[in-house]
Protein backbone atom coordinates (compact mmCIF):
# COMPACT_ATOMS: atom_id res chain seq x y z
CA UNK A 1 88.27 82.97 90.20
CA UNK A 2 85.44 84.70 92.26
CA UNK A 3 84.89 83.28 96.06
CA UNK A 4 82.26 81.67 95.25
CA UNK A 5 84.08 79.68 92.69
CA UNK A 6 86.44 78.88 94.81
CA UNK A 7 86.75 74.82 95.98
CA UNK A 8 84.40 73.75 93.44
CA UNK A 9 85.94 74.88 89.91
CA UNK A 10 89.34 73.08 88.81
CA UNK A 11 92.17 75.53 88.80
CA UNK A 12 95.09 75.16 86.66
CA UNK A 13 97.72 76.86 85.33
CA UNK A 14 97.21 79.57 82.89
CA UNK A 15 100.99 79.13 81.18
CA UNK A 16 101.36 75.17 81.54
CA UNK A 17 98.07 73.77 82.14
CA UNK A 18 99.60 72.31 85.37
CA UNK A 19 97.31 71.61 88.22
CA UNK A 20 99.87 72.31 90.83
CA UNK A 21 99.16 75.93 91.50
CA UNK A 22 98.49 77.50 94.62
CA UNK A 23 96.06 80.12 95.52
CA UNK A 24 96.82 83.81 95.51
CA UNK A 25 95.18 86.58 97.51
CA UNK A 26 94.47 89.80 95.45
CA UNK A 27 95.44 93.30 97.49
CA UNK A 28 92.62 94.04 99.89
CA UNK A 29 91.60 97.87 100.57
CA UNK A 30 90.36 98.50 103.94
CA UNK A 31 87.50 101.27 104.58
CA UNK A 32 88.37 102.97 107.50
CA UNK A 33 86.19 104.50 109.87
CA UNK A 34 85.79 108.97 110.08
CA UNK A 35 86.53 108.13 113.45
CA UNK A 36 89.66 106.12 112.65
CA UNK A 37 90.79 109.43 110.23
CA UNK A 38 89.91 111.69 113.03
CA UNK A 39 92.15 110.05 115.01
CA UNK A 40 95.39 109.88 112.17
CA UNK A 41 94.98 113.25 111.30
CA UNK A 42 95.42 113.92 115.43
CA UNK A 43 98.42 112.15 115.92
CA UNK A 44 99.72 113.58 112.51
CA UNK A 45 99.21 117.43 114.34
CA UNK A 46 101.32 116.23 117.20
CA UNK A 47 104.57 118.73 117.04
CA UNK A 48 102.44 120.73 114.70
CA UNK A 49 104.50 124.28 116.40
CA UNK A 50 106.97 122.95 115.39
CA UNK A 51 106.50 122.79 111.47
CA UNK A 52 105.81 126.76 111.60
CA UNK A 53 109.56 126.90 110.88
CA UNK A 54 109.32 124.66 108.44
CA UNK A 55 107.02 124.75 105.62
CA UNK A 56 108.39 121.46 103.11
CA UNK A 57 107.41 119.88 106.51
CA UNK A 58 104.41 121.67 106.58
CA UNK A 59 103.31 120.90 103.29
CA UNK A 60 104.03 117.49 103.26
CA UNK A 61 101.67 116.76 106.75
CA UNK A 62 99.19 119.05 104.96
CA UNK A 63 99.19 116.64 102.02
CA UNK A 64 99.00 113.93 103.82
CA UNK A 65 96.02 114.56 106.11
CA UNK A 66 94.25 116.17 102.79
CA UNK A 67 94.44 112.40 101.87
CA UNK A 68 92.99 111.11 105.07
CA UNK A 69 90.46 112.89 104.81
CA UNK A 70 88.63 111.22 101.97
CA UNK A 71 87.19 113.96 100.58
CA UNK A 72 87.27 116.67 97.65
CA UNK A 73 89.50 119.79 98.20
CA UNK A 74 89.39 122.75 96.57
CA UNK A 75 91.64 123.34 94.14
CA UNK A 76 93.18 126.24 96.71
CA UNK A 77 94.18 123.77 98.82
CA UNK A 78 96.72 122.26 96.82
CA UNK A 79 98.14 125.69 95.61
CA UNK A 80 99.31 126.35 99.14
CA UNK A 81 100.29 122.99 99.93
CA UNK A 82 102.70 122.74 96.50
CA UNK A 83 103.95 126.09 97.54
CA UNK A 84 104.51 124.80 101.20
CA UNK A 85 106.49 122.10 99.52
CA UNK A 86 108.99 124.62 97.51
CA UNK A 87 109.62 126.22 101.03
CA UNK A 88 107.71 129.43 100.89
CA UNK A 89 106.59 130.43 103.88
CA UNK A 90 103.18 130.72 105.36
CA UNK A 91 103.46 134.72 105.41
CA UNK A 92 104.47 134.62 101.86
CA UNK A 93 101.55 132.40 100.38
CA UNK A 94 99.53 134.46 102.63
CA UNK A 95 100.93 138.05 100.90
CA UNK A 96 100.72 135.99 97.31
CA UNK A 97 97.07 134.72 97.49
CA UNK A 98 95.44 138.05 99.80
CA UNK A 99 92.05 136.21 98.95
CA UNK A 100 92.69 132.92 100.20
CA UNK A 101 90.16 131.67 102.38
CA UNK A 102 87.35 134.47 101.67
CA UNK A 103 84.21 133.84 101.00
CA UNK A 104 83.45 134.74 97.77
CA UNK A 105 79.94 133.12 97.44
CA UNK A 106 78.77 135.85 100.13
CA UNK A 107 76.66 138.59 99.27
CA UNK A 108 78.09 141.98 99.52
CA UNK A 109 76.13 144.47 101.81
């Protein structure tokens, strides 16, 4: 039943026909703010030294501000954050992937 419906449509039940039901709310997604992001993705960097020694760590806070973000990321980006996860260092997905992070859209002089 849409909102509008609602209070001025009889409701019964769709298995028994009974009009004893009771209403149910539907899951609700809430926009939030870049500001309210922003400020996630800050306290999610809090102790962020400390995940250096750590990469599954790494990875995983990676992942999840990628998601906070609310945007498209290149397809890089989850390379080296599925490689974070398996535990390889950042030193070693930096020696795998030597191009990481270039721009290759630049024009060569």
């Amino acid at each position: 039943m849409t909102f509008s419906e609602y209070g001025k449509k009889k409701v019964f039940c769709a298995h028994c026909n009974s009009e004893n039901v009771r209403r149910r709310m539907t899951k609700v997604r809430i926009a939030k703010s870049e500001e309210s992001r922003m400020e996630n993705m800050a306290e999610n960097f809090a102790g962020f030294e400390q995940l250096e020694k750590d990469p599954q760590a790494l990875g995983a806070m990676m992942r999840k501000m990628g998601s906070e973000i609310g945007e498209d990321l290149p397809p890089e980006f989850d390379e080296v954050v599925d490689r974070l996860e398996a535990g390889q260092s950042p030193d070693e997905i930096e020696s795998a992937l030597p191009d990481l992070g270039k721009d290759t859209t630049a024009s060569e002089e």
